[in-house]
N, C-alpha and C. Protein backbone atom coordinates (compact mmCIF):
# COMPACT_ATOMS: atom_id res chain seq x y z
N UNK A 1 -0.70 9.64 -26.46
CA UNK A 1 -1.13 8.49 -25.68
C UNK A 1 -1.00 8.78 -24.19
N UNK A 2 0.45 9.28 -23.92
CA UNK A 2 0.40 9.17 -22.26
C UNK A 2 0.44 10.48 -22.07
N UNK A 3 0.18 10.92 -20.83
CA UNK A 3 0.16 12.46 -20.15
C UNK A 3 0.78 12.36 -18.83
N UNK A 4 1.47 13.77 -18.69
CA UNK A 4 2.46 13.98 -17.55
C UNK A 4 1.71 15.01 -16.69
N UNK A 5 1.01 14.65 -15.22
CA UNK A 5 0.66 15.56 -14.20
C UNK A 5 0.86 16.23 -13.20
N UNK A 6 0.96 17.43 -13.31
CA UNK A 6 1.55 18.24 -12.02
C UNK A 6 0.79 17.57 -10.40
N UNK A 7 -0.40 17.18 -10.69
CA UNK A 7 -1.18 17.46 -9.40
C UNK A 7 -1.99 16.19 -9.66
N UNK A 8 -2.56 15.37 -8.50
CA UNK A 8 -3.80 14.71 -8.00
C UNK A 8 -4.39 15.13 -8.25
N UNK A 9 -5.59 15.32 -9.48
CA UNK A 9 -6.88 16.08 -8.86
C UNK A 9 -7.88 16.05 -9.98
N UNK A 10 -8.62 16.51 -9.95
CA UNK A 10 -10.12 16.12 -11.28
C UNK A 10 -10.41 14.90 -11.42
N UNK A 11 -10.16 14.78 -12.57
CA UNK A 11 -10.45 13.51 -13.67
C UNK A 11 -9.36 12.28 -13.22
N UNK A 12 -8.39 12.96 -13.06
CA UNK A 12 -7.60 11.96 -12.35
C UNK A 12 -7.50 11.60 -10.88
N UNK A 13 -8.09 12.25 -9.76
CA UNK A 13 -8.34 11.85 -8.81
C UNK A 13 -9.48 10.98 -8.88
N UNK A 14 -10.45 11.34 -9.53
CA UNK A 14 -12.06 10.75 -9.37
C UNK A 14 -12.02 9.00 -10.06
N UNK A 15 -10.62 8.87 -11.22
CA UNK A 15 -10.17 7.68 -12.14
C UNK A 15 -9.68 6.98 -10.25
N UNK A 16 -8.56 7.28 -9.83
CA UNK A 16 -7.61 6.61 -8.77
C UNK A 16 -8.59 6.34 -7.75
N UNK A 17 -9.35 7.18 -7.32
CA UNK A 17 -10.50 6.94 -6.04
C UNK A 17 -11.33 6.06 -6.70
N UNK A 18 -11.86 5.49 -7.67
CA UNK A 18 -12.41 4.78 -8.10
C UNK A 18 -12.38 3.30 -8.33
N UNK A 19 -11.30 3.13 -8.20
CA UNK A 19 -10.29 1.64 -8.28
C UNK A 19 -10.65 0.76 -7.11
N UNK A 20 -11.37 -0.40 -7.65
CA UNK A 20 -10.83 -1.30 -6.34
C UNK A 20 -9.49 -2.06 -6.03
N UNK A 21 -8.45 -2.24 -6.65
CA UNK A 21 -7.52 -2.32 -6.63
C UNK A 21 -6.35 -1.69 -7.31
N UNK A 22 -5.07 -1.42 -6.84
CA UNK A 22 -4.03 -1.09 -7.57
C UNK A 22 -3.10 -2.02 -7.12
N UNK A 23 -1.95 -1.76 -7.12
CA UNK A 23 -0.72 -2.15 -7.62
C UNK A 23 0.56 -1.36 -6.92
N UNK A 24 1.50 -1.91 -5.93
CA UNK A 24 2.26 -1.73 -5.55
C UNK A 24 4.26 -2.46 -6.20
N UNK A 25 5.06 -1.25 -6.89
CA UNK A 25 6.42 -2.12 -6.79
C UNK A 25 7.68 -1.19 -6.05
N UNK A 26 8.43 -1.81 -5.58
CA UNK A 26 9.92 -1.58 -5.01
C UNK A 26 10.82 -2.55 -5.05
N UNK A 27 12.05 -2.05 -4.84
CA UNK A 27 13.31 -2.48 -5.41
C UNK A 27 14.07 -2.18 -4.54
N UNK A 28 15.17 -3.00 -4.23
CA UNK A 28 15.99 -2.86 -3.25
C UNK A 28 17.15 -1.77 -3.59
N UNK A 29 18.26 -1.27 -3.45
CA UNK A 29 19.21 -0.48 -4.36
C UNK A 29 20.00 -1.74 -5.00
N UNK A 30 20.17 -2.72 -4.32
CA UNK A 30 21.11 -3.89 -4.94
C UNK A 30 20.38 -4.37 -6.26
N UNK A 31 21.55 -4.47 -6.83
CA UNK A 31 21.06 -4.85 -8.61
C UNK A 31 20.65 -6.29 -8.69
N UNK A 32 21.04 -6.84 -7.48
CA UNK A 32 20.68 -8.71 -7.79
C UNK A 32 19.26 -8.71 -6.73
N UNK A 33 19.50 -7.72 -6.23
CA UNK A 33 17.95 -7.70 -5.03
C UNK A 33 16.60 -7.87 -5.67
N UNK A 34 15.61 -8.43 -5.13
CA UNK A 34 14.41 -8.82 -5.68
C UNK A 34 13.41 -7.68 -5.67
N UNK A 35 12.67 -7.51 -6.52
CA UNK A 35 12.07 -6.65 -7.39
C UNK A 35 10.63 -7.01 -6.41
N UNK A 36 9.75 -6.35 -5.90
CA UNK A 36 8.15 -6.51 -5.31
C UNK A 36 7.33 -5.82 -6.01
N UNK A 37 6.45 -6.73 -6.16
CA UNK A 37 5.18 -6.21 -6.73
C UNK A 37 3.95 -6.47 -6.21
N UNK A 38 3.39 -5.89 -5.43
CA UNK A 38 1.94 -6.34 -4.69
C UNK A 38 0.50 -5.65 -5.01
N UNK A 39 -0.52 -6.46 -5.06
CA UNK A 39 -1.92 -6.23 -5.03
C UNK A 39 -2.18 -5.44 -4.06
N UNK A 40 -3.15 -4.54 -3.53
CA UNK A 40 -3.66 -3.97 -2.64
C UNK A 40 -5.32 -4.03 -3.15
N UNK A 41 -5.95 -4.14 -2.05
CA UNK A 41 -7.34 -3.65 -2.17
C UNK A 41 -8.25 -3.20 -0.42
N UNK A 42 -9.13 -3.52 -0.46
CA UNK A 42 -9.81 -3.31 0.41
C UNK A 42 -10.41 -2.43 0.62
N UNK A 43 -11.90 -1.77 0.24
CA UNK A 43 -12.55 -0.49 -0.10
C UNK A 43 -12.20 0.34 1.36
N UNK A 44 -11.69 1.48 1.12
CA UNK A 44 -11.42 2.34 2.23
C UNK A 44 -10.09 2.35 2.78
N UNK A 45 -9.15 1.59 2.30
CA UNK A 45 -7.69 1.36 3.02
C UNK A 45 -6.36 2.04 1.80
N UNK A 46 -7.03 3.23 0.82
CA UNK A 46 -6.23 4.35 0.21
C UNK A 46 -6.71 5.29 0.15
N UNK A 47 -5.75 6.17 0.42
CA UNK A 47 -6.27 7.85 0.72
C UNK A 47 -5.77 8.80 -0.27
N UNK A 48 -6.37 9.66 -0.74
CA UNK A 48 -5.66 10.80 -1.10
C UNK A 48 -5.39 11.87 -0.18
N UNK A 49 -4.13 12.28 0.30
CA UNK A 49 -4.45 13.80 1.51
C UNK A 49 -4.17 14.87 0.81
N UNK A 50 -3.35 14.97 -0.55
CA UNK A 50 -3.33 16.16 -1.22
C UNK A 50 -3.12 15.46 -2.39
N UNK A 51 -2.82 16.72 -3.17
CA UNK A 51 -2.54 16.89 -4.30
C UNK A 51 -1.36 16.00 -4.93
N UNK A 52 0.03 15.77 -3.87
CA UNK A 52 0.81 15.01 -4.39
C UNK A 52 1.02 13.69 -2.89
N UNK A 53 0.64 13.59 -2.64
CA UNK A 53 0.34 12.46 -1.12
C UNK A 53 -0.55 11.96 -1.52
N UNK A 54 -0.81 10.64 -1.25
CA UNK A 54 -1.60 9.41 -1.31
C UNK A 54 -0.95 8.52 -0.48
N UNK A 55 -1.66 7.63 0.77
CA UNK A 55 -1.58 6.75 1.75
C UNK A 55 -1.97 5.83 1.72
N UNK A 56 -1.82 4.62 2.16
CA UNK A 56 -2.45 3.31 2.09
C UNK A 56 -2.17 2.59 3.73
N UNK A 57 -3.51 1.53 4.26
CA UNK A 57 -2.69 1.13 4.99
C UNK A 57 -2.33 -0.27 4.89
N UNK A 58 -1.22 -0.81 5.46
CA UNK A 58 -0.41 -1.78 5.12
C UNK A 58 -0.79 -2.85 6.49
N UNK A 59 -1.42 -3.75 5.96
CA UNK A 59 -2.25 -4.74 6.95
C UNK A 59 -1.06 -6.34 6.95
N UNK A 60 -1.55 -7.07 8.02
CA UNK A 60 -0.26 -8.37 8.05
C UNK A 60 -0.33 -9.18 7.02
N UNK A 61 0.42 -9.41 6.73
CA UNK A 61 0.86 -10.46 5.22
C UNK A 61 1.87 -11.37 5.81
N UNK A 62 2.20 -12.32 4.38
CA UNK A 62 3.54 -13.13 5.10
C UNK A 62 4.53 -12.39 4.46
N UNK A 63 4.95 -11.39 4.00
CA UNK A 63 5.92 -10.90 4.31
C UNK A 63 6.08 -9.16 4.39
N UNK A 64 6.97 -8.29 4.36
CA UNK A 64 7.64 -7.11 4.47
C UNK A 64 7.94 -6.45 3.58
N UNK A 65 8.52 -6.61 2.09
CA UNK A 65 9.18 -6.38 1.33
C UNK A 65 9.12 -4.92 1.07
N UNK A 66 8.01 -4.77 0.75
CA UNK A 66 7.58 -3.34 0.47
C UNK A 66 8.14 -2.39 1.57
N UNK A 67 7.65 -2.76 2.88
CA UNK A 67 8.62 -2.06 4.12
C UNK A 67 9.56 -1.76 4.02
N UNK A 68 10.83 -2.97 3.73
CA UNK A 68 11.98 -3.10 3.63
C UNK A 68 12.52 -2.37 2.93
N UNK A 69 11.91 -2.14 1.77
CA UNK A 69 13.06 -1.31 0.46
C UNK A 69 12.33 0.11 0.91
N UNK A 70 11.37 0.44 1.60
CA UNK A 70 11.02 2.09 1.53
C UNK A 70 11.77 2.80 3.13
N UNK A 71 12.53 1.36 3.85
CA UNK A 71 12.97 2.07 4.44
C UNK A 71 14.34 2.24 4.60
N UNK A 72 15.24 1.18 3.14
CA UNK A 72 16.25 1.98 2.82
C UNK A 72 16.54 2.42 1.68
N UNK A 73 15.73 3.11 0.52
CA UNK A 73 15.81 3.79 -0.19
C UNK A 73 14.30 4.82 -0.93
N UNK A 74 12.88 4.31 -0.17
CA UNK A 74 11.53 4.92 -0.71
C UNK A 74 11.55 5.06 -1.72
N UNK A 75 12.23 4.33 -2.67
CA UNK A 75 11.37 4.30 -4.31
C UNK A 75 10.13 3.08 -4.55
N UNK A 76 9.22 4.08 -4.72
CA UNK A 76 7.87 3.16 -5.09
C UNK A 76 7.06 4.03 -6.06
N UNK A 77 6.13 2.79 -7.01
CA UNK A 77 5.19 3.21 -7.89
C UNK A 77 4.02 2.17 -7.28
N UNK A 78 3.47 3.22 -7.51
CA UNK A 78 1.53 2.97 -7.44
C UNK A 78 0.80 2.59 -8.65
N UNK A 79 0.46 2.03 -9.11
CA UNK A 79 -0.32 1.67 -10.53
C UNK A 79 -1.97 1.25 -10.25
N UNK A 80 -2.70 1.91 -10.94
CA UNK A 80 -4.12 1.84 -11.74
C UNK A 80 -4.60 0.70 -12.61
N UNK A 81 -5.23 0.54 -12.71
CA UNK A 81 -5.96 0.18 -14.61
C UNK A 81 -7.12 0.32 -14.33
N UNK A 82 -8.09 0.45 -15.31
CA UNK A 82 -9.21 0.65 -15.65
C UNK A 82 -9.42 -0.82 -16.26
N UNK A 83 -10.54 -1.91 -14.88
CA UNK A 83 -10.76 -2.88 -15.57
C UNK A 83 -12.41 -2.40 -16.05
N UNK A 84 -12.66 -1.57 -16.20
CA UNK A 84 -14.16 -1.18 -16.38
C UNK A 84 -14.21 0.15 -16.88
N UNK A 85 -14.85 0.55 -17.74
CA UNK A 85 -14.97 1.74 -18.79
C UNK A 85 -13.79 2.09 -19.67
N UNK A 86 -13.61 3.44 -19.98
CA UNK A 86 -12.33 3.91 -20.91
C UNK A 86 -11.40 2.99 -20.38
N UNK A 87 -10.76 2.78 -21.15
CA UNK A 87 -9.37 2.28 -21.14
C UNK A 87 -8.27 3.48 -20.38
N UNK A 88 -7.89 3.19 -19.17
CA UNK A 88 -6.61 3.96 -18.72
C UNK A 88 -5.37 3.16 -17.71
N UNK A 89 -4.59 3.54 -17.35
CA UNK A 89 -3.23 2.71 -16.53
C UNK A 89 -3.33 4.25 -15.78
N UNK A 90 -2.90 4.42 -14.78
CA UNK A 90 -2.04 5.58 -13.65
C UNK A 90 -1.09 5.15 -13.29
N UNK A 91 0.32 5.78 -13.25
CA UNK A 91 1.23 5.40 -12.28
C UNK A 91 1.64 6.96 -11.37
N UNK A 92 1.86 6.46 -9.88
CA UNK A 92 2.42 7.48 -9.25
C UNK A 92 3.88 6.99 -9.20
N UNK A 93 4.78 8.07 -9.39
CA UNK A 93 6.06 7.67 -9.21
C UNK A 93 6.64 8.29 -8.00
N UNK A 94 7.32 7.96 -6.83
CA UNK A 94 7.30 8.47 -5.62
C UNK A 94 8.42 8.35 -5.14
N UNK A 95 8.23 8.61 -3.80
CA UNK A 95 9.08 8.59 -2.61
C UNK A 95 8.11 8.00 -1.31
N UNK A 96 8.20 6.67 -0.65
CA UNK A 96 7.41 6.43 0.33
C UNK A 96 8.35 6.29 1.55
N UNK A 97 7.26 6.06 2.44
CA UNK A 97 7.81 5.58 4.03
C UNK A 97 6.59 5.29 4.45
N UNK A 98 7.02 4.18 5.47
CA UNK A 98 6.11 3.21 6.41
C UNK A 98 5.92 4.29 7.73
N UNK A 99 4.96 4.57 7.89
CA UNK A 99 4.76 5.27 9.34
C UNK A 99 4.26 4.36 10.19
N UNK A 100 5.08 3.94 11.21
CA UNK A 100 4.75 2.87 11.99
C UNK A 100 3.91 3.35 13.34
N UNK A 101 2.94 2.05 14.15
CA UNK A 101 2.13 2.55 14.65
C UNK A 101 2.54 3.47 15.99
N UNK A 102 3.79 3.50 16.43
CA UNK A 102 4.03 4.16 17.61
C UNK A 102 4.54 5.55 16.83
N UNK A 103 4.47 5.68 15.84
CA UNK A 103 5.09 7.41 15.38
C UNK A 103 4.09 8.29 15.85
N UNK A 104 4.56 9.85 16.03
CA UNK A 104 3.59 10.43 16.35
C UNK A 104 2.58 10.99 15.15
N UNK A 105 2.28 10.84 13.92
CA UNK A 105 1.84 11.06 13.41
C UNK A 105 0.80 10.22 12.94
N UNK A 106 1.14 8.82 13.15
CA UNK A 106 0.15 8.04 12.79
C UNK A 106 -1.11 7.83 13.07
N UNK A 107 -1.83 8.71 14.27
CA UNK A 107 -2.91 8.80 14.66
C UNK A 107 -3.89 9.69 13.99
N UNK A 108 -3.19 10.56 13.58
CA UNK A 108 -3.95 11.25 12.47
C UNK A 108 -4.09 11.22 11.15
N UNK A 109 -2.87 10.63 10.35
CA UNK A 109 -2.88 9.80 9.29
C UNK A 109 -4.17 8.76 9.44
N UNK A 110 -4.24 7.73 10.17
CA UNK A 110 -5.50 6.89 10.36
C UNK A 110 -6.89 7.76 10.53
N UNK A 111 -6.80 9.18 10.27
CA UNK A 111 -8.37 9.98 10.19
C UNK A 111 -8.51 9.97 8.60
N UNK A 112 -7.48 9.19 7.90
CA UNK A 112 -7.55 9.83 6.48
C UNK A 112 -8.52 8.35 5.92
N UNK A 113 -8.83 7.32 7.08
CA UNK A 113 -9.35 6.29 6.39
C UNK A 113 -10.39 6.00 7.19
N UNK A 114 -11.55 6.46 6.91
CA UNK A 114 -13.40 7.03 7.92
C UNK A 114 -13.66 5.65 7.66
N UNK A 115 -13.83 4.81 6.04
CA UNK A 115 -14.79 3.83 5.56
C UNK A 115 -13.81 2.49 5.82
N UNK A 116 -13.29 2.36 6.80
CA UNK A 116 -12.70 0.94 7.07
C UNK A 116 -12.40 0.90 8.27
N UNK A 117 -12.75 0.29 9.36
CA UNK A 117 -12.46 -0.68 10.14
C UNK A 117 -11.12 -1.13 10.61
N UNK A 118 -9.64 -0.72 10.53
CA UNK A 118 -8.59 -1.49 10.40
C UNK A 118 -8.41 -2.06 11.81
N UNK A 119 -8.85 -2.64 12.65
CA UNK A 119 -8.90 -3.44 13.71
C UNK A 119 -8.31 -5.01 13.38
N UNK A 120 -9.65 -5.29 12.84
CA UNK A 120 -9.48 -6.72 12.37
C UNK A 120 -8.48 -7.47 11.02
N UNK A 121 -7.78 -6.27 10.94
CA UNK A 121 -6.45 -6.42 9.36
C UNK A 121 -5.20 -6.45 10.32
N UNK A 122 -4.68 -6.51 11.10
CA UNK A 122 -3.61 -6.72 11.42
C UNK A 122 -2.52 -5.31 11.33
N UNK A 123 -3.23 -3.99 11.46
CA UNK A 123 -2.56 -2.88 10.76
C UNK A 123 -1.11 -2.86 11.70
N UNK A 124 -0.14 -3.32 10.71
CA UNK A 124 0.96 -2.75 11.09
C UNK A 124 1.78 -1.34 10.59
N UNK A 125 1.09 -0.65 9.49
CA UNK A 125 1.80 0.83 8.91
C UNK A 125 1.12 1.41 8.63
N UNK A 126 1.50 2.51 7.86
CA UNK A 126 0.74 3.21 7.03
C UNK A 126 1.58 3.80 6.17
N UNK A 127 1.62 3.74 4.77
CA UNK A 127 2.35 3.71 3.42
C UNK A 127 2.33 5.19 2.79
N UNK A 128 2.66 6.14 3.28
CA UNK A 128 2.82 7.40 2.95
C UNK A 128 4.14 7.79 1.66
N UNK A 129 3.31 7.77 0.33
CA UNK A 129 3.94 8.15 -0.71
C UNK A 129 3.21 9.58 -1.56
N UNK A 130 4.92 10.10 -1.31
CA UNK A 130 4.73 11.37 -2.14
C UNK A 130 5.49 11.62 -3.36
N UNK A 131 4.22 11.78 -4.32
CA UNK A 131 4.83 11.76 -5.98
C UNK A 131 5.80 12.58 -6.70
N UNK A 132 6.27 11.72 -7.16
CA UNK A 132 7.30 12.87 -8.08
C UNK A 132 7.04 12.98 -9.44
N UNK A 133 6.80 12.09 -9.89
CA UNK A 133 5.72 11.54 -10.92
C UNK A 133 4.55 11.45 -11.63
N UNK A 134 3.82 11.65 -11.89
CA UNK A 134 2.14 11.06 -12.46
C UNK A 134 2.18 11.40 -14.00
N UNK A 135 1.67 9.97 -14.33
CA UNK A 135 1.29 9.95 -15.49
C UNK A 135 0.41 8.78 -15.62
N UNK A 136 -0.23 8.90 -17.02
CA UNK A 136 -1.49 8.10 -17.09
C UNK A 136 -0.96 7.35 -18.53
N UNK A 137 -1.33 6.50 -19.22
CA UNK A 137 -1.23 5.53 -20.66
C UNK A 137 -2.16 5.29 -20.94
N UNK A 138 -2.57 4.43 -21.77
CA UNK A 138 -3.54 3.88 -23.10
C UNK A 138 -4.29 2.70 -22.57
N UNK A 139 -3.83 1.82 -21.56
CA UNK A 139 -4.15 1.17 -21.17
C UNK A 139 -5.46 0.07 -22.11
N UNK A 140 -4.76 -0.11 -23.73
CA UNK A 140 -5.75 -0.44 -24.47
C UNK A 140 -5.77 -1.83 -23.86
N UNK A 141 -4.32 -2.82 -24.02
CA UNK A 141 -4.66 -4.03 -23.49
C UNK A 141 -5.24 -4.54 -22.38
N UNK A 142 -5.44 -3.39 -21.68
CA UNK A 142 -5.88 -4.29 -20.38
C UNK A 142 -7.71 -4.92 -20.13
N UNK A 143 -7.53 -6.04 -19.91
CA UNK A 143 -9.03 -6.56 -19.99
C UNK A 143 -10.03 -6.00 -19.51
N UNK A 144 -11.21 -6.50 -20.28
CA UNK A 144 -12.52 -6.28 -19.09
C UNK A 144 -12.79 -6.90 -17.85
N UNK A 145 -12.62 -6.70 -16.84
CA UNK A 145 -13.04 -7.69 -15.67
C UNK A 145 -14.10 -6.72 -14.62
N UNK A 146 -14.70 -7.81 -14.09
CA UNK A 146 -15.85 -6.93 -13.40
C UNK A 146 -15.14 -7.40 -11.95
N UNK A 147 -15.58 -5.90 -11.02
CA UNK A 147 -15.27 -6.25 -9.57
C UNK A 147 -16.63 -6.31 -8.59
N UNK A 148 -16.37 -7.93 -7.93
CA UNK A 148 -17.71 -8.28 -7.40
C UNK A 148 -17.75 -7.60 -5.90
N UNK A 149 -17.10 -7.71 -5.14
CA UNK A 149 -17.06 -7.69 -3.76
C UNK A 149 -15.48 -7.91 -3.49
N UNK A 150 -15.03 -7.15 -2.39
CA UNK A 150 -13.80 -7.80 -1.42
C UNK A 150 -14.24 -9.11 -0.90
N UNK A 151 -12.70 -9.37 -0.61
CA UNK A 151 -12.85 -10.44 0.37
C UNK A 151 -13.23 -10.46 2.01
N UNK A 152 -13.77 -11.11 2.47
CA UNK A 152 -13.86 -11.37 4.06
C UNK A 152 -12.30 -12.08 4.44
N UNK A 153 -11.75 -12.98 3.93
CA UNK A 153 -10.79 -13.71 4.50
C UNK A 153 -9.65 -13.16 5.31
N UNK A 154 -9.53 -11.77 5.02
CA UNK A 154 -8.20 -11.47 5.70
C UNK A 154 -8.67 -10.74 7.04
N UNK A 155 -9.82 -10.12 6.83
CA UNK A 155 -10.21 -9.77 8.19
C UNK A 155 -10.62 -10.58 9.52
N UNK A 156 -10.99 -11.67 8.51
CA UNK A 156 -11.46 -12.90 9.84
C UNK A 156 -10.39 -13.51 10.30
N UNK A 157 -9.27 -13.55 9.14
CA UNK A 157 -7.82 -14.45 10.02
C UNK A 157 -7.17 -13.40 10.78
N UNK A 158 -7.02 -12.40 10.56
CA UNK A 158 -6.36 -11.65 11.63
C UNK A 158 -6.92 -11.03 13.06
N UNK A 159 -8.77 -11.08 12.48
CA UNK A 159 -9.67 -10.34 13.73
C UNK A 159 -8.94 -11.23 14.95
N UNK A 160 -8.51 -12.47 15.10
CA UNK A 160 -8.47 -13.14 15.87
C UNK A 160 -7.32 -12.83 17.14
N UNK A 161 -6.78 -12.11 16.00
CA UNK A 161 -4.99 -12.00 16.54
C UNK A 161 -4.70 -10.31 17.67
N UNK A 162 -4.29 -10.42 18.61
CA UNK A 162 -4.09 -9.36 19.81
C UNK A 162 -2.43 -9.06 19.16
N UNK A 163 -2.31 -7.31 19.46
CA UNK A 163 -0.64 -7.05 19.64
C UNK A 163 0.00 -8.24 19.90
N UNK A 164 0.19 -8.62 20.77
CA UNK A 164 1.24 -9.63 21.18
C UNK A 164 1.41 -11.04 20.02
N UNK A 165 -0.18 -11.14 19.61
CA UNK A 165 -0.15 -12.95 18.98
C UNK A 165 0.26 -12.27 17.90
N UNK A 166 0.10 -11.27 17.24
CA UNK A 166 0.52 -10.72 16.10
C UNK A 166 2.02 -10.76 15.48
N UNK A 167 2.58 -9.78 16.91
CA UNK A 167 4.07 -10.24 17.06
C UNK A 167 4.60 -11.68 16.60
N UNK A 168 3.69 -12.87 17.61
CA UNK A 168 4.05 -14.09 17.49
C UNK A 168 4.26 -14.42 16.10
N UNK A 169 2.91 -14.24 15.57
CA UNK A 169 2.75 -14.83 14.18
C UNK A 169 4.46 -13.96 13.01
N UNK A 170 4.10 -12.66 13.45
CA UNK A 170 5.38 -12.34 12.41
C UNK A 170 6.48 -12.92 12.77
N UNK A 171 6.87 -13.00 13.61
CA UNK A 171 8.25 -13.19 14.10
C UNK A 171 8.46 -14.72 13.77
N UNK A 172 6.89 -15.72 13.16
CA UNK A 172 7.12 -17.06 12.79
C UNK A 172 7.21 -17.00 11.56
N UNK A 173 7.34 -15.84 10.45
CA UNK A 173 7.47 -15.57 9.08
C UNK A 173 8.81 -15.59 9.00
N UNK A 174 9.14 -15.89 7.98
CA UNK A 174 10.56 -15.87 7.55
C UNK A 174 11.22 -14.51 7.15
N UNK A 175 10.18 -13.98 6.02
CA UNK A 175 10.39 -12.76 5.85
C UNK A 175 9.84 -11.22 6.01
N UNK A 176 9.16 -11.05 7.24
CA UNK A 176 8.84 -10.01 8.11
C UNK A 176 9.68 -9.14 8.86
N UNK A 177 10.33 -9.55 9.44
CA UNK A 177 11.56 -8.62 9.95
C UNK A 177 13.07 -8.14 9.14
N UNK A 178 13.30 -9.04 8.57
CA UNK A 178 13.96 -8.69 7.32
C UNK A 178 13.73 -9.36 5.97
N UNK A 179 13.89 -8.89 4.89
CA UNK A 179 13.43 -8.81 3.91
C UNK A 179 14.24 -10.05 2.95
N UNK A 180 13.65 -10.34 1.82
CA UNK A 180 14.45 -11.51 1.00
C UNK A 180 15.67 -11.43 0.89
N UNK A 181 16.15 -9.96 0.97
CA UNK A 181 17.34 -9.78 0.55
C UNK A 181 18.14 -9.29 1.75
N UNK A 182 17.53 -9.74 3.06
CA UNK A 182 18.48 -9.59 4.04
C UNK A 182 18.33 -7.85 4.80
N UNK A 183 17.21 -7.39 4.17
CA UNK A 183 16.78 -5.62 4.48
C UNK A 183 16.29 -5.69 6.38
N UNK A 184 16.22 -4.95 6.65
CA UNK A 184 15.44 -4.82 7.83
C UNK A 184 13.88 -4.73 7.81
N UNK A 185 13.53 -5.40 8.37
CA UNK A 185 11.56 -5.31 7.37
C UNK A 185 11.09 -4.30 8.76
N UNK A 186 9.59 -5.03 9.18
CA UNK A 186 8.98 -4.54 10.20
C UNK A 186 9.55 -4.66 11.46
N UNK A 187 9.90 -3.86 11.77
CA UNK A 187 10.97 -3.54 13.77
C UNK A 187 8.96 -4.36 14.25
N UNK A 188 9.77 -5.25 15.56
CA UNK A 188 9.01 -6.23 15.89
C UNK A 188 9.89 -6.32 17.81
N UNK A 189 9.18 -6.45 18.36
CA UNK A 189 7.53 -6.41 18.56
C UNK A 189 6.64 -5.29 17.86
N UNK A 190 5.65 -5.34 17.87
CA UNK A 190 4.55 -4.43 17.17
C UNK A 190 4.14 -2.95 18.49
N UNK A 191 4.37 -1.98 18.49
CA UNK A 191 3.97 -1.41 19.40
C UNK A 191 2.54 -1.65 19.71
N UNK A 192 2.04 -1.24 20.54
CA UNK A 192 0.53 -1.55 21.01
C UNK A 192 -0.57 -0.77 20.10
N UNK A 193 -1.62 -1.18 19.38
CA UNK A 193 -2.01 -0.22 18.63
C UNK A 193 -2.97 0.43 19.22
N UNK A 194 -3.22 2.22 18.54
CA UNK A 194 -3.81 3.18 18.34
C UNK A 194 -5.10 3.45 18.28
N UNK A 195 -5.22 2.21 17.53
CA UNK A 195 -6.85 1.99 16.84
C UNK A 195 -8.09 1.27 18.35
């Protein structure tokens, strides 16, 4: 049923690049700490750069969480499904970090994403996870669902927003700068962005 992969690449790169959505979870190290699990989508905002690297970028939300736990311990999984053809699940099992926009690397990381726009998303990171992990499942239960289009909504509420109002807005979240469980989330103010 399931298979264990050395590498990103073939059949299984062409399955993961194919996805309009996956699936983000992390965990705090504390055993009573809250468990995250998030949606991602947006055609063009995940990358593959090798074989065991895959990037995403991490646009404003109301909260951090994901930040928070990768930047005191980077355990994260990436998850797949196949809501359309064969039946399959992917998980990457990893090690991440938030590359924030004043690092020096983040300017070239953002060449890894040509087919998106991140202006008008609020980009505060970029989600650099490297696998330790890969494997694929059966993914028999998972439904048929068809994918119509992204949404417009998140680009139009944030197109609005400058460095600074951005700041504003996080810093009026509860849990943006530190996390449910009291973590350090996104360091705030926002440096000036890149893009």
């Amino acid at each position: 049923m399931g298979k264990t992969y050395e590498r990103i690449d073939g059949r299984l790169r062409t399955f993961i690049e194919a996805q309009p959505l996956f699936f983000t979870a992390t965990a705090p190290l504390s055993g009573d700490g809250t468990v995250n699990l998030s949606p991602k989508g947006l055609k063009g905002s995940f990358a593959i750069i090798d074989e065991l690297t895959v990037a995403y970028l991490d646009f404003a939300g109301s909260n951090a969480e994901t930040i928070a736990h990768l930047r005191e311990n980077g355990r994260i999984t990436l998850m797949w499904c196949a809501f359309q053809g064969p039946p399959n699940i992917v998980r990457v099992h990893g090690r991440g970090e938030p590359v924030f926009r004043d690092a020096p690397r983040f300017k070239e990381l953002l060449t890894h994403f040509p087919d998106i726009d991140p202006t008008p998303h609020g980009l505060r990171a970029i989600i650099v996870v490297t696998a330790e992990r890969i494997r694929d499942s059966c993914g028999y239960a998972v439904p048929f669902m068809a994918y119509e289009e992204d949404r417009d909504l998140h680009g139009r509420r944030f197109a609005r927003e400058d460095d600074a109002s951005l700041s504003d807005y996080f810093r009026g979240k509860e849990h943006i700068e530190t996390s449910l469980d009291g973590l350090p989330g996104l360091p705030l103010p926002l440096p000036p962005s890149t893009v």
